[in-house]
Protein backbone atom coordinates (compact mmCIF):
# COMPACT_ATOMS: atom_id res chain seq x y z
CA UNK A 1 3.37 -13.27 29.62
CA UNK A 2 3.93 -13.35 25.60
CA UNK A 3 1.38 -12.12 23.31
CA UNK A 4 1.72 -13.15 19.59
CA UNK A 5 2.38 -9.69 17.53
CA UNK A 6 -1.26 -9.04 15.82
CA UNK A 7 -1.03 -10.32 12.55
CA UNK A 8 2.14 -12.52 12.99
CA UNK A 9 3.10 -15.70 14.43
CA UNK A 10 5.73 -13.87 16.42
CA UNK A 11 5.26 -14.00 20.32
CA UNK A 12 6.81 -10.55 21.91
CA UNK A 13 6.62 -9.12 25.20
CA UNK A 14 3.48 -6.74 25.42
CA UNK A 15 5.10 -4.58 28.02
CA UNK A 16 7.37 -3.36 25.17
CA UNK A 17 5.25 -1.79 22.71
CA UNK A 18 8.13 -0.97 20.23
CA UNK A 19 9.17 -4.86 19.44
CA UNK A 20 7.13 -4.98 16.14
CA UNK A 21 9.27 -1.21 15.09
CA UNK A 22 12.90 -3.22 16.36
CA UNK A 23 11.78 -6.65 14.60
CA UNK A 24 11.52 -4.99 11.55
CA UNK A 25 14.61 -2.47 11.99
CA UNK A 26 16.26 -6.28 12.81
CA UNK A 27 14.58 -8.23 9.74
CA UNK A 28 15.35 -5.67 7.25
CA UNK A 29 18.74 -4.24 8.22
CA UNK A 30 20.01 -6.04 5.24
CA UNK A 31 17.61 -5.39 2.93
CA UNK A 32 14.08 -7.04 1.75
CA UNK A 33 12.58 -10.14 2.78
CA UNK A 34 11.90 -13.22 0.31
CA UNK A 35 8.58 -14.31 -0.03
CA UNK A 36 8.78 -17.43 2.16
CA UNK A 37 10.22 -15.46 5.15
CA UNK A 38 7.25 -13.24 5.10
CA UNK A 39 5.44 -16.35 5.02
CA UNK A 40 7.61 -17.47 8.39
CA UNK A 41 6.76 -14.51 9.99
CA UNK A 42 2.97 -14.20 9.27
CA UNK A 43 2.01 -17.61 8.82
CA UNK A 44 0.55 -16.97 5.84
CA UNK A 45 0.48 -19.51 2.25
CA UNK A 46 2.80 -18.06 -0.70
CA UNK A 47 -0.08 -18.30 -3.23
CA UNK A 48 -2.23 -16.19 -0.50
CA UNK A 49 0.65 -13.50 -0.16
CA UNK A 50 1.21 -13.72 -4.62
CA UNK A 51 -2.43 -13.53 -4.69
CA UNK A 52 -2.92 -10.63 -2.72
CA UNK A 53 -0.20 -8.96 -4.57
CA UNK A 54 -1.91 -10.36 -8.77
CA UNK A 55 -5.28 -8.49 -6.85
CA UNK A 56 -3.62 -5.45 -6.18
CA UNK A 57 -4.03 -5.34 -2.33
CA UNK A 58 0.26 -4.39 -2.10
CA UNK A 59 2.36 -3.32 -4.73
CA UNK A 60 4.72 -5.82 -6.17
CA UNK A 61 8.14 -6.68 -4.41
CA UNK A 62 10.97 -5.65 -6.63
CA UNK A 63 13.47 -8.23 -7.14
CA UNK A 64 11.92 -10.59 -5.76
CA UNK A 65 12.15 -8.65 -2.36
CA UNK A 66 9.36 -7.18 0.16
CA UNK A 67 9.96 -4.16 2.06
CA UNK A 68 9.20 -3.27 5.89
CA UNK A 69 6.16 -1.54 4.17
CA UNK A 70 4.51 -4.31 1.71
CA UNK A 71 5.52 -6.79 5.03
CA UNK A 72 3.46 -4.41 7.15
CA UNK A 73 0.62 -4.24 4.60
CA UNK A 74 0.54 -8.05 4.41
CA UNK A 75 0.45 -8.00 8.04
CA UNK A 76 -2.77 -5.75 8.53
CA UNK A 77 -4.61 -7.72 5.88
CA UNK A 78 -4.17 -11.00 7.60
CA UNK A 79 -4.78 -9.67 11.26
CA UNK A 80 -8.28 -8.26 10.09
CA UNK A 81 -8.85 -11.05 7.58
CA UNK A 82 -10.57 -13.67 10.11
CA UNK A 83 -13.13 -10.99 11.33
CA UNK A 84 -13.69 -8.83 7.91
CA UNK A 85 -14.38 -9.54 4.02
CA UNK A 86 -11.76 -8.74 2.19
CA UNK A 87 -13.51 -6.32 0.21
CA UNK A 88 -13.92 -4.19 3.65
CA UNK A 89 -10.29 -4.32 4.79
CA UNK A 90 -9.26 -3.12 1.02
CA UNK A 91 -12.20 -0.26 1.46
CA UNK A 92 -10.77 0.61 4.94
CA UNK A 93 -6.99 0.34 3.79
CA UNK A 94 -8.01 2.77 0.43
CA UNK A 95 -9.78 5.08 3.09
CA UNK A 96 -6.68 5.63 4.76
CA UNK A 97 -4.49 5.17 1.55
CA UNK A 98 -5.82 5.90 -1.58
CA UNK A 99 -5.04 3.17 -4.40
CA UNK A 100 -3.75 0.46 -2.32
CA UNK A 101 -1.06 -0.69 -5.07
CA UNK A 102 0.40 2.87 -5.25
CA UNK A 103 2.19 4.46 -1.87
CA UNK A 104 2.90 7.85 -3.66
CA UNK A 105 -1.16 8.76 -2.13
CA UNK A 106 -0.50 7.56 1.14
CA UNK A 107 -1.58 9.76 4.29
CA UNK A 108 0.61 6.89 6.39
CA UNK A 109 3.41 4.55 5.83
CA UNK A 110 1.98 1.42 6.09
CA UNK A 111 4.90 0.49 8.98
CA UNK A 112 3.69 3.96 10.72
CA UNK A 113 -0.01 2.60 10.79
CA UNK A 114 1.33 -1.43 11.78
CA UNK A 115 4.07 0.11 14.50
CA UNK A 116 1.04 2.42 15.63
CA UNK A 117 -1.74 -0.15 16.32
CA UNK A 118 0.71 -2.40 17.67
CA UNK A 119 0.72 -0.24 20.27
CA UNK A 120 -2.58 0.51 20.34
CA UNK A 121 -3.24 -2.73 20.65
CA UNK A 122 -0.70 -3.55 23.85
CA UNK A 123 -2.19 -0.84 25.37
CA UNK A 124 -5.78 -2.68 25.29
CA UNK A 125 -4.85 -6.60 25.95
CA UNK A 126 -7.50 -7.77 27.84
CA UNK A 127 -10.92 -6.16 27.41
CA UNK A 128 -13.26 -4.76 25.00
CA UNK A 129 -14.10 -2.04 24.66
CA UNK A 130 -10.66 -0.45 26.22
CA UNK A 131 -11.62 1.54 28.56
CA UNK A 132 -10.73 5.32 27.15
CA UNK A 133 -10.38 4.21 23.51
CA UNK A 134 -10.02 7.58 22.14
CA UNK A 135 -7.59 8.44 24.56
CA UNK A 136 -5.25 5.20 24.04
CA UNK A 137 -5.76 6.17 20.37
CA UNK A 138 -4.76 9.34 20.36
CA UNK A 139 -1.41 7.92 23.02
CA UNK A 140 -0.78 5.88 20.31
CA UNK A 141 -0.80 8.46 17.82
CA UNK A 142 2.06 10.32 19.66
CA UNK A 143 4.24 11.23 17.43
CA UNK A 144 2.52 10.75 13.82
CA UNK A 145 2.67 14.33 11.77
CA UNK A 146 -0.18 13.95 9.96
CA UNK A 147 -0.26 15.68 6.77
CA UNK A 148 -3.91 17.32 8.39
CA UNK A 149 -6.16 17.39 10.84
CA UNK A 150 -8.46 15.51 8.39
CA UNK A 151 -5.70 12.62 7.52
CA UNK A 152 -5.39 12.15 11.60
CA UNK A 153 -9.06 11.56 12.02
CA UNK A 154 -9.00 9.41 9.26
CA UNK A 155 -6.25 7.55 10.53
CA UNK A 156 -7.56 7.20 14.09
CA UNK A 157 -10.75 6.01 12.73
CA UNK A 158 -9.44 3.01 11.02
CA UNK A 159 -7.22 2.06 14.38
CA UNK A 160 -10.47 2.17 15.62
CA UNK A 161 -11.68 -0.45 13.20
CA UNK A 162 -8.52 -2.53 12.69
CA UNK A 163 -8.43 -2.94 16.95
CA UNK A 164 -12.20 -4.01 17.04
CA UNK A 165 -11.36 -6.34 14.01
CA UNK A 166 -8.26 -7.31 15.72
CA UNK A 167 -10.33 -8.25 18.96
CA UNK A 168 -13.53 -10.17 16.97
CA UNK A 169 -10.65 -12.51 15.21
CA UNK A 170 -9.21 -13.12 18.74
CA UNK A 171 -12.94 -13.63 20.03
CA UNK A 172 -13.47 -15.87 17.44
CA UNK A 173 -10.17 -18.11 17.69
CA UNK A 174 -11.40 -18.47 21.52
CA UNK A 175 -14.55 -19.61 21.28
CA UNK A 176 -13.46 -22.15 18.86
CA UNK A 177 -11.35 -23.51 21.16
CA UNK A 178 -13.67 -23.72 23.80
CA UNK A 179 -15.46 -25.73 20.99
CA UNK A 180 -12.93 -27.77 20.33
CA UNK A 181 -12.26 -28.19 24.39
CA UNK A 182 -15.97 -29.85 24.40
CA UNK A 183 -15.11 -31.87 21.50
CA UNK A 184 -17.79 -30.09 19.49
């Protein structure tokens, strides 16, 4: 069964928790993306994307071009956007990554942290809380060389908070459908 990739409109296999790392190796083998195909692949408006860009949620695409790492800071925003204000996600993104329109401060590539809770998030499908979140956190982690022990735990901490995010938007889509299934 297909799952759609969190934060994108692109259905992927979640028994292969690397698709959303080969997509992007695929998408941006030659080069950036325009605007309007990072609007193809999250579903997303253009003034929404411009606007998130004018507020200083993402640095600006040069040339007119978005990287695998604005595409995957684009794509956290709108996974966590239907369960969190705004103002939160930027808090939560800035907690991780300092000034949010300047990656020189990161503690993780923004693909690291989308590739990672992808993952994460395959790992946990179907139930909330995962059973043995820490542990499934800290599987998913495999592999990250954290700059310290402190930039880990802060890193683990928001995949904590993106996943539960992740799960109330899901939460949220389904009960509106059973809403809309009882023509309510």
């Amino acid at each position: 069964m297909n799952w759609l990739l969190p934060g994108t409109v692109l259905e992927v296999d979640p028994q292969r928790p690397e698709a959303a790392r080969e997509i992007c190796a695929s998408l941006f083998a030659a080069g950036g993306l325009v605007l309007s195909q990072v609007c193809q692949l999250t579903g997303l408006e253009p003034y929404t994307v411009q606007n998130w860009v004018k507020r200083g949620f993402l640095r600006p695409p040069e040339k007119k071009k978005y990287t695998c790492r604005q595409l995957c800071r684009i794509i956290l925003i709108n996974m966590m956007k239907d369960a969190m204000p705004m103002e939160s996600i930027c808090r939560l993104l800035s907690y991780v990554n300092g000034q949010l329109d300047d990656e020189s401060d990161d503690i993780i590539d923004d693909s690291i942290m989308y590739f990672t809770f992808a993952r994460l998030a395959a790992a946990c499908p179907d139930r909330w809380p995962p059973e043995d979140l820490d542990g499934a956190i800290d599987r998913a982690l495999t592999g990250y060389d954290a700059p310290s022990e402190e930039a880990r735990h802060r890193v683990a901490q928001a995949l904590e908070i993106m996943l539960t995010a992740w799960y109330a938007a899901q939460l949220h889509q389904q009960a509106l459908r059973r809403m809309a299934d009882l023509g309510l």
